[in-house]
C-alpha atoms as a PDB file:
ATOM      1  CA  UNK A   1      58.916 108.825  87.852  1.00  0.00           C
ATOM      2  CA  UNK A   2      60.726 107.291  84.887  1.00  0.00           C
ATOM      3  CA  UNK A   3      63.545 109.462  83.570  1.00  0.00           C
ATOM      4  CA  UNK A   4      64.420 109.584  79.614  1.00  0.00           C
ATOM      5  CA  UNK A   5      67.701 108.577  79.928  1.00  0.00           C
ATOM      6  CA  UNK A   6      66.866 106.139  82.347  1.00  0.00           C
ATOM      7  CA  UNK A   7      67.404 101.994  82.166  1.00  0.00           C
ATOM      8  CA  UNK A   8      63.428 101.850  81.043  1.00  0.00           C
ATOM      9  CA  UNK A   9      64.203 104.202  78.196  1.00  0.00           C
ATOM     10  CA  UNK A  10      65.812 102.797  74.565  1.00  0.00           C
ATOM     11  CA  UNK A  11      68.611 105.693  74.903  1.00  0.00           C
ATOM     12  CA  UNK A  12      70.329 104.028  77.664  1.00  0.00           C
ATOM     13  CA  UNK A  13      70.201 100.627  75.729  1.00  0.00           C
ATOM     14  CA  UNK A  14      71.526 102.162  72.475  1.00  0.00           C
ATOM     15  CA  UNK A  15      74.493 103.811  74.674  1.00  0.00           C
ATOM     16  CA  UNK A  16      75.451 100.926  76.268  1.00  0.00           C
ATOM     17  CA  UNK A  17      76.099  98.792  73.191  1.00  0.00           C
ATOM     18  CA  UNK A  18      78.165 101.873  71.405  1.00  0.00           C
ATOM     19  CA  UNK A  19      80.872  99.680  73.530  1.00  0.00           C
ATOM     20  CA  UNK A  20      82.294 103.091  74.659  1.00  0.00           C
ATOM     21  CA  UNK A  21      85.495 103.349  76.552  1.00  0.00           C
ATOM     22  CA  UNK A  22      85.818 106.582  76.891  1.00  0.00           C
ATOM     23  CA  UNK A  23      85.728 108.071  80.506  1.00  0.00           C
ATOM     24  CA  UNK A  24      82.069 108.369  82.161  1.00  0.00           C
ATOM     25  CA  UNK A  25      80.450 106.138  79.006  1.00  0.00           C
ATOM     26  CA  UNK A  26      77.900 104.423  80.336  1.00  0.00           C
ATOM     27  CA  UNK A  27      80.164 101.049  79.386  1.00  0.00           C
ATOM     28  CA  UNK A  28      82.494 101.760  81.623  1.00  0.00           C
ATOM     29  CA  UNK A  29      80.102 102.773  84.615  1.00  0.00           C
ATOM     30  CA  UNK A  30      77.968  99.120  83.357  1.00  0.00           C
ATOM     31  CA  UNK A  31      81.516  97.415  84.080  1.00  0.00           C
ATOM     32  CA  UNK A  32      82.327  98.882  87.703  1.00  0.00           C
ATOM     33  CA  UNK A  33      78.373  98.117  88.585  1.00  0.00           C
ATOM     34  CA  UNK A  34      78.669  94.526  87.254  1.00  0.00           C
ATOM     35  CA  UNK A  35      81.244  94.300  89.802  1.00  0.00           C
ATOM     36  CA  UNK A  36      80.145  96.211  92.525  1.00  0.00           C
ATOM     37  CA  UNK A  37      76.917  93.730  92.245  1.00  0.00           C
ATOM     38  CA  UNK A  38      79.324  90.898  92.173  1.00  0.00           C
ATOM     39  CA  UNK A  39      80.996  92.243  95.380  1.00  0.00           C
ATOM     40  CA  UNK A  40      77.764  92.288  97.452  1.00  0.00           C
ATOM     41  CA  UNK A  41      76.593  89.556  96.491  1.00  0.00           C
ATOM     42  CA  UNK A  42      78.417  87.858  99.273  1.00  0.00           C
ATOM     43  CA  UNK A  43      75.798  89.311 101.386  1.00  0.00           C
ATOM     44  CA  UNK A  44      73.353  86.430  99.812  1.00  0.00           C
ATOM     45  CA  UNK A  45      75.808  83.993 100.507  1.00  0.00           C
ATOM     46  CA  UNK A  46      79.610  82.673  99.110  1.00  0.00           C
ATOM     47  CA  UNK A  47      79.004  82.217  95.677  1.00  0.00           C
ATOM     48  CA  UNK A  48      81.881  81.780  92.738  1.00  0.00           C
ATOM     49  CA  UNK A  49      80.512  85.178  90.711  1.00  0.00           C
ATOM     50  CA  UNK A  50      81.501  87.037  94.616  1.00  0.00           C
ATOM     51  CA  UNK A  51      84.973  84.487  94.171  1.00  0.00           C
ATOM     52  CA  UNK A  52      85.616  86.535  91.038  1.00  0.00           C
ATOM     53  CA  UNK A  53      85.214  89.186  91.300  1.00  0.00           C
ATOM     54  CA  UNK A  54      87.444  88.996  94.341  1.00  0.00           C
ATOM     55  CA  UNK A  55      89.848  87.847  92.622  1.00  0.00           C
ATOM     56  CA  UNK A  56      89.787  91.027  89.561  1.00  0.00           C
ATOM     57  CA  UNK A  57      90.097  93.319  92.584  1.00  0.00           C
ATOM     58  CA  UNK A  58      92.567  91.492  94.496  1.00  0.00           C
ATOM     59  CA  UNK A  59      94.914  91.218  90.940  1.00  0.00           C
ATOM     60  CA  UNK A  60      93.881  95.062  90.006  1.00  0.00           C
ATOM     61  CA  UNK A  61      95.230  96.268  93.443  1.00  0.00           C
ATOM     62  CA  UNK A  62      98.484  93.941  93.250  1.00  0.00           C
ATOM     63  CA  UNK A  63      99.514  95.552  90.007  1.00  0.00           C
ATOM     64  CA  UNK A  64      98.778  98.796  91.143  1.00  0.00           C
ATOM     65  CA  UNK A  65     100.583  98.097  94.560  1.00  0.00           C
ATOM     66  CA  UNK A  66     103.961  97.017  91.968  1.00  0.00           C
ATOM     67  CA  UNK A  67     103.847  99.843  90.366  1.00  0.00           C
ATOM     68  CA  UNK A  68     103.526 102.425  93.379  1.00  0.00           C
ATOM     69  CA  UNK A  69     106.211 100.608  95.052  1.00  0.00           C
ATOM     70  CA  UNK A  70     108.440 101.005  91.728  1.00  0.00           C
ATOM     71  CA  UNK A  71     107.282 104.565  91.549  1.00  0.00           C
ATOM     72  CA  UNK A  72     107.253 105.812  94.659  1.00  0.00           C
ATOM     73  CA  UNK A  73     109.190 104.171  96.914  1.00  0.00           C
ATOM     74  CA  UNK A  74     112.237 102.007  95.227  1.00  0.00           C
ATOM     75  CA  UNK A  75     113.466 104.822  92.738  1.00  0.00           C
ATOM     76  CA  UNK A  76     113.152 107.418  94.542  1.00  0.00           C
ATOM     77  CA  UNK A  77     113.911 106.161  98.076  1.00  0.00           C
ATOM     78  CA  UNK A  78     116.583 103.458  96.738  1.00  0.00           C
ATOM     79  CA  UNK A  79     117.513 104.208  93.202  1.00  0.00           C
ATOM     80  CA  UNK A  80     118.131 107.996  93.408  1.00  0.00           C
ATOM     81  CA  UNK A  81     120.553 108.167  96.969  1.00  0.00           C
ATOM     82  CA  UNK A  82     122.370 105.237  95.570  1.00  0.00           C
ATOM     83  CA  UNK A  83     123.227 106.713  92.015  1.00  0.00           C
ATOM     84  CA  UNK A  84     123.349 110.276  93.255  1.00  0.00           C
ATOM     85  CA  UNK A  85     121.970 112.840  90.798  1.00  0.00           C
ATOM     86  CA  UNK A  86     123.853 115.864  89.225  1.00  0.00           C
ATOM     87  CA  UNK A  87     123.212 119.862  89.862  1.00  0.00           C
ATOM     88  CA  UNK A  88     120.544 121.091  87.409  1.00  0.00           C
ATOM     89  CA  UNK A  89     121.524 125.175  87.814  1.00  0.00           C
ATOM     90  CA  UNK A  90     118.250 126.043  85.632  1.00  0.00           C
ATOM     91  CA  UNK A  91     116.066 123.830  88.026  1.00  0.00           C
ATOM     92  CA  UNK A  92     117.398 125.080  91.525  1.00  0.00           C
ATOM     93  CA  UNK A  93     118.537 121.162  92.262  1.00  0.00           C
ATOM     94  CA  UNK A  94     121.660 120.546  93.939  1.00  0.00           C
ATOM     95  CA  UNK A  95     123.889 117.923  93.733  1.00  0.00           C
ATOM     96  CA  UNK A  96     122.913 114.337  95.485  1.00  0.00           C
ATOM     97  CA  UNK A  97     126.062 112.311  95.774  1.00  0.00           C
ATOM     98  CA  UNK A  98     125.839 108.820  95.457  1.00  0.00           C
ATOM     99  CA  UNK A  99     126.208 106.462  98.217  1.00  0.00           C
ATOM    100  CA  UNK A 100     126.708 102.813  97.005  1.00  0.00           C
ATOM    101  CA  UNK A 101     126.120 101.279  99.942  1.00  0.00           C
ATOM    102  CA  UNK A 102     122.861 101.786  98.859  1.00  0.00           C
ATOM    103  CA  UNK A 103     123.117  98.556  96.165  1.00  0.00           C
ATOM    104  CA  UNK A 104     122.882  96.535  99.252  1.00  0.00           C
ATOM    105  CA  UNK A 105     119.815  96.565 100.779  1.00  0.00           C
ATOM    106  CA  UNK A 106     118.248  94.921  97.436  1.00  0.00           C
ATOM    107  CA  UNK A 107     119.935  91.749  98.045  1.00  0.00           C
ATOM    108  CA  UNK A 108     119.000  91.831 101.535  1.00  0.00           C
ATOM    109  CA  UNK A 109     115.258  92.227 100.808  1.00  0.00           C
ATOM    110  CA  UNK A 110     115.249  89.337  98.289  1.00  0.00           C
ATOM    111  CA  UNK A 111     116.028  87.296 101.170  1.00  0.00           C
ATOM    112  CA  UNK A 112     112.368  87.422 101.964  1.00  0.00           C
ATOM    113  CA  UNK A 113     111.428  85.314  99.443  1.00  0.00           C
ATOM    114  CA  UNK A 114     113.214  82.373 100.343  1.00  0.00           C
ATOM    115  CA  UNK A 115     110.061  82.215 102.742  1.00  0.00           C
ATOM    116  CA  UNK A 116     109.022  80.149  99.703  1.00  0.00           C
ATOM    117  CA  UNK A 117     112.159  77.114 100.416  1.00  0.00           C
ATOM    118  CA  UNK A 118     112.032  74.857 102.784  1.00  0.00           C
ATOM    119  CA  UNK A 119     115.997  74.380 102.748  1.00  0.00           C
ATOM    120  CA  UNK A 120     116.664  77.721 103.148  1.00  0.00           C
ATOM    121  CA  UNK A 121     113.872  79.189 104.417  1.00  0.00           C
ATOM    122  CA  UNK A 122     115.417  80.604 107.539  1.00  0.00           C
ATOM    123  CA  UNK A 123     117.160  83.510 105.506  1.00  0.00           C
ATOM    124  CA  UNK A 124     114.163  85.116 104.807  1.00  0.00           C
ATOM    125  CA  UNK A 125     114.105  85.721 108.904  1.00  0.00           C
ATOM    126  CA  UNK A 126     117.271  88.346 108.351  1.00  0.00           C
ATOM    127  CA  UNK A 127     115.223  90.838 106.614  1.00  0.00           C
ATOM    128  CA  UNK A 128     111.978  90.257 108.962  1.00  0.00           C
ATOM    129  CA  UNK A 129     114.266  90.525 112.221  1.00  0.00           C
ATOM    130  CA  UNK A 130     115.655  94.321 110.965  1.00  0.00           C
ATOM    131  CA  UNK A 131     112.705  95.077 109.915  1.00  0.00           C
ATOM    132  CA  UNK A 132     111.245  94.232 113.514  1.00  0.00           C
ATOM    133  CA  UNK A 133     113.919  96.100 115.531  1.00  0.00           C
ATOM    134  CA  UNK A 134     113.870  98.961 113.195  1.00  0.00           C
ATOM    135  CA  UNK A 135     110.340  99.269 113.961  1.00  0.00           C
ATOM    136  CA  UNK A 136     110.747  98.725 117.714  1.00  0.00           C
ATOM    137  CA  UNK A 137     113.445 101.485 117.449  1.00  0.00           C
ATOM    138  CA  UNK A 138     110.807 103.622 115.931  1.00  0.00           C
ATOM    139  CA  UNK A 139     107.911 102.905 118.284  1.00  0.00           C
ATOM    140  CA  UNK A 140     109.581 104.391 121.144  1.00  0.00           C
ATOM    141  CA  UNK A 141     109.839 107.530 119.412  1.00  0.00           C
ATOM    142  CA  UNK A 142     106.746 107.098 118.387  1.00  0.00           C
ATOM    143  CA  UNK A 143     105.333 106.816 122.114  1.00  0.00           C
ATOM    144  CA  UNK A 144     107.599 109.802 122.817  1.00  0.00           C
ATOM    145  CA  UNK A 145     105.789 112.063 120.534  1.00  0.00           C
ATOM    146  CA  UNK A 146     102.296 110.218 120.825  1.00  0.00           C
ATOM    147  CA  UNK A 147     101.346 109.392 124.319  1.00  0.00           C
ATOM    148  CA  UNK A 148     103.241 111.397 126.333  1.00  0.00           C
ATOM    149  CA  UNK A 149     101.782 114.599 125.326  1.00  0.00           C
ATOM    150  CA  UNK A 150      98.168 112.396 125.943  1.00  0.00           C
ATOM    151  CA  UNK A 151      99.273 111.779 129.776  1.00  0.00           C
ATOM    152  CA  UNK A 152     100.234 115.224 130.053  1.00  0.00           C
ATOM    153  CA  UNK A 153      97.205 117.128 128.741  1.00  0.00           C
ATOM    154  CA  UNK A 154      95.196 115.183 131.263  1.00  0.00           C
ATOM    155  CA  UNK A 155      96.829 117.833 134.034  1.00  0.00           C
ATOM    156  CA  UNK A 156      94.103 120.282 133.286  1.00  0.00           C
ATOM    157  CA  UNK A 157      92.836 122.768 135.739  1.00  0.00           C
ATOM    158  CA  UNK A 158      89.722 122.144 137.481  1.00  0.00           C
ATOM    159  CA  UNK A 159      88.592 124.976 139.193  1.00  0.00           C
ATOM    160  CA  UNK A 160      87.452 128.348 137.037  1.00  0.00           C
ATOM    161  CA  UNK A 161      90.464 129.910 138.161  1.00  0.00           C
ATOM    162  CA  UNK A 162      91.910 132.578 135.549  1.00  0.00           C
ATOM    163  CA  UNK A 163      90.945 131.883 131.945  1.00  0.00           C
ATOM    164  CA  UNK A 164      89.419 128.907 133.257  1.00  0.00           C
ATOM    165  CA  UNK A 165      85.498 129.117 132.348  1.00  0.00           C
ATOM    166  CA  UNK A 166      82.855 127.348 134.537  1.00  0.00           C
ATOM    167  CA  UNK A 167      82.329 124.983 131.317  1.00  0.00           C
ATOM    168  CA  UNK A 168      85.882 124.463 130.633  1.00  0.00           C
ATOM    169  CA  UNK A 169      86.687 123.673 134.066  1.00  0.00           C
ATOM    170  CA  UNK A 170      83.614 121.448 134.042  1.00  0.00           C
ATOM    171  CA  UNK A 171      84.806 119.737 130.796  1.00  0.00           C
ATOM    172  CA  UNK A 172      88.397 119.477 132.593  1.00  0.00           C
ATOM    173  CA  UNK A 173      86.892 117.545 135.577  1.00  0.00           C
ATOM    174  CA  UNK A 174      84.821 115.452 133.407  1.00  0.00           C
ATOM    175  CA  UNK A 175      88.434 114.373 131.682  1.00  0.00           C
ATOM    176  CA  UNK A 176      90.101 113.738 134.615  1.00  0.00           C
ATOM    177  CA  UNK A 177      87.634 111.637 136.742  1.00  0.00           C
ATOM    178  CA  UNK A 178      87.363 109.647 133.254  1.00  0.00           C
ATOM    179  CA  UNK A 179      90.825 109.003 132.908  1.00  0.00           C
ATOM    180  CA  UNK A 180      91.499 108.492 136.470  1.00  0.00           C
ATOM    181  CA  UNK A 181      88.334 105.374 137.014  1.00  0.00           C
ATOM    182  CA  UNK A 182      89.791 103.847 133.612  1.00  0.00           C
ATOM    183  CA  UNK A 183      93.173 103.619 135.059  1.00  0.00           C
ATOM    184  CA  UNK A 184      91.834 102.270 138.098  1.00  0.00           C
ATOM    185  CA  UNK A 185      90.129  99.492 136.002  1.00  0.00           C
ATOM    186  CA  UNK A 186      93.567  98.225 134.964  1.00  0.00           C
ATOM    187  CA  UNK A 187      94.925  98.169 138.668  1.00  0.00           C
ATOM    188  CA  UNK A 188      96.002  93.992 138.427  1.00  0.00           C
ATOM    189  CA  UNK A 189      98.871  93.953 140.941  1.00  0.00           C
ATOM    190  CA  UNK A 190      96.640  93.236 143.841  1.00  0.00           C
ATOM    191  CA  UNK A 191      93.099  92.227 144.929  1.00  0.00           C
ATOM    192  CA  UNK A 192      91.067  95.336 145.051  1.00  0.00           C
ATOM    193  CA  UNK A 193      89.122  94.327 148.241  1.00  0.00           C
ATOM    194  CA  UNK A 194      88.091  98.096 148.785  1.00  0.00           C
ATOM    195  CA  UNK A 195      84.880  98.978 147.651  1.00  0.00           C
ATOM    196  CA  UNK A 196      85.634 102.167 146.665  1.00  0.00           C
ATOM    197  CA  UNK A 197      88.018 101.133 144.489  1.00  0.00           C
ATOM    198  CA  UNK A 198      85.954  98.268 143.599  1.00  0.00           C
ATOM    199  CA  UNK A 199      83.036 100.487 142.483  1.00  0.00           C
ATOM    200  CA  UNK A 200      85.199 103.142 140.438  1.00  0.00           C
ATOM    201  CA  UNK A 201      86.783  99.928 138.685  1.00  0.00           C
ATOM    202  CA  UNK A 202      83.394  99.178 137.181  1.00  0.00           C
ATOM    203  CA  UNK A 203      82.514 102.894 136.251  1.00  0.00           C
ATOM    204  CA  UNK A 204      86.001 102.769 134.480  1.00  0.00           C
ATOM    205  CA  UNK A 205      84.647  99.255 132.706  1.00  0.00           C
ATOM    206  CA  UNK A 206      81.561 101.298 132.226  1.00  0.00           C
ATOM    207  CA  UNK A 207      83.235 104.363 130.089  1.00  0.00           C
ATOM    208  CA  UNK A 208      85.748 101.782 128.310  1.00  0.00           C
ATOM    209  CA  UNK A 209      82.450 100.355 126.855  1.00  0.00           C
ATOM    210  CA  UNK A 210      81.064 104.022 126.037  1.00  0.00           C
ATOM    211  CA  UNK A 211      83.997 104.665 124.368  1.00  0.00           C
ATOM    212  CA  UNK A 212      84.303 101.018 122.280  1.00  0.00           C
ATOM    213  CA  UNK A 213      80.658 101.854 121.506  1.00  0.00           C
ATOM    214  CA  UNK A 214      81.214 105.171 120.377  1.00  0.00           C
ATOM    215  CA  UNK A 215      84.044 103.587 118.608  1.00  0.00           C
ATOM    216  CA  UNK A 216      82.195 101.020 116.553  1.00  0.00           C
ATOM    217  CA  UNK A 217      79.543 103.413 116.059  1.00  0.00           C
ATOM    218  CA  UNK A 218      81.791 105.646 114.122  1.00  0.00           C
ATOM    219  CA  UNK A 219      82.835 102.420 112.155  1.00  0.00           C
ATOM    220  CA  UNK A 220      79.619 101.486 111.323  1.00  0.00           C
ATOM    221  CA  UNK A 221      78.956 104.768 109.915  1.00  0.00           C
ATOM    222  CA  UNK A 222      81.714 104.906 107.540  1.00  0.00           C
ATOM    223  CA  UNK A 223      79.962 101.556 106.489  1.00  0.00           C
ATOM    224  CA  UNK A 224      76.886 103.321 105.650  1.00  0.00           C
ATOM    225  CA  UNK A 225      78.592 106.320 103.852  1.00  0.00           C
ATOM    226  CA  UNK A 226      80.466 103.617 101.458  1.00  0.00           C
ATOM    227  CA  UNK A 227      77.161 101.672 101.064  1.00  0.00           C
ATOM    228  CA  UNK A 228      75.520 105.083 100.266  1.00  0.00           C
ATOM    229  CA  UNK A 229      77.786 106.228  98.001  1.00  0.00           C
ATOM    230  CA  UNK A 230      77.690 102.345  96.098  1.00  0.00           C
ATOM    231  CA  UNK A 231      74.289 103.035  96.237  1.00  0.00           C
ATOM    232  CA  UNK A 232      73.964 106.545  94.340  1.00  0.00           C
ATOM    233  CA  UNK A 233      76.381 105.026  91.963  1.00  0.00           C
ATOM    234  CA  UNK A 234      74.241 102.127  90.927  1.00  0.00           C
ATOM    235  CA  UNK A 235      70.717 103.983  91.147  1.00  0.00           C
ATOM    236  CA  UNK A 236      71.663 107.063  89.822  1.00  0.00           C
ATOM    237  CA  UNK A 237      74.458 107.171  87.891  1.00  0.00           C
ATOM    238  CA  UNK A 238      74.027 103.507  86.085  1.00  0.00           C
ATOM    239  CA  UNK A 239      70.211 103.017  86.125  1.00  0.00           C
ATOM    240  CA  UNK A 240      69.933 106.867  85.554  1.00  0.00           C
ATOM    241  CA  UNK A 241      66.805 106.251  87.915  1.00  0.00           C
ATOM    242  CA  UNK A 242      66.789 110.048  89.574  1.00  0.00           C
ATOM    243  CA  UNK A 243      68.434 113.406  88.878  1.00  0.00           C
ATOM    244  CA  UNK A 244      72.161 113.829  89.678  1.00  0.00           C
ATOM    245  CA  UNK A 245      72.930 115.865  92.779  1.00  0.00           C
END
């Protein structure tokens, strides 16, 4: 079925060379498809209309990335604590003093770039190693809040004792024989020579894979959903080849 608006149709050819900018003009969407075309067509093979079209999105999300770091994180993360701001009564906004101190960390992050000199390229390294032990600060925090609460919920009751249904309590021993053979998978201090132990190491192997493949699964899904969406954009909304949903 051939639509009147579709790409067969002369209306579609007369809109796209109005050369309209305008949000949702069929230019536009012609533009985005060019290059959505010119991003799978690495799926052919390397080729240099794939190279540039690399290249337009690598530059597009560089200048974008300058400006949200401008935007969101140096002015009001750097610029604002270190010039303070003054009480607005009619806006509710207290006063931020100014801490000066502040004007310091931008020398210390243009350090990085000396990454660039070979004389002095070991000063970019001072910015790197705070940012590394700042981070390894932050991870054990973050393994605080994270996994501990993970090792603990796996104390669950197994027997439908109480509020404890049949099905929860067989969900609860379904957890804990899982998490108890994966643990016993990663038992490297000594030979297991028992075969128990032996043959709940390889049911542990056994669910790691389940999960990985449950994992990647779930990946390649999200692969399909963007390829389905790419999909709808260039049938449907460029080629005008079916009805909108």
């Amino acid at each position: 079925m051939i639509f009147a608006q579709s790409v067969f149709s002369p209306q579609w050819w007369q809109e796209l060379f109005r050369f309209d900018t305008a949000e949702g003009s069929l230019f536009r969407i012609t533009i985005g498809a060019i290059l959505t075309l010119g991003l799978y067509s690495l799926l052919y093979r390397e080729n240099k209309f794939y190279r540039f079209t690399e290249h337009v999105f690598v530059g597009l999300a560089t200048g974008f990335s300058v400006v949200a770091i401008v935007k969101e994180v140096l002015y009001p993360q750097w610029w604002i604590p270190m010039m303070g701001t003054p009480a607005n009564e009619t806006l509710g906004v207290e006063m931020m003093p100014a801490h000066y101190l502040y004007g310091a960390l931008l020398p210390l992050a243009c350090l990085a770039f000396f990454v660039f000199s070979k004389k002095h390229g070991w000063l970019s390294r001072i910015p790197l190693g705070i940012i590394v032990g700042l981070w390894a600060g932050q991870q054990l925090n973050a393994f605080q809040n994270r996994f501990l609460p993970q090792i603990a919920d796996q104390a669950r009751p197994i027997l439908p004792v109480g509020e404890t249904t049949v099905p929860m309590a067989i969900n609860n021993l379904i957890v804990v024989v899982t998490w108890i053979v994966v643990l016993s998978y990663f038992v490297y201090s000594f030979e297991q020579q028992s075969k128990f132990l032996q043959r709940t190491s390889m049911v542990g192997r056994w669910l790691l894979m389940v999960g990985f493949g449950a994992i990647f699964g779930t990946t390649m899904m999200t692969r399909f959903v963007l390829f389905i969406d790419r999909a709808y954009f260039l049938l449907i909304e460029w080629l005008r080849l079916g009805k909108p949903l």
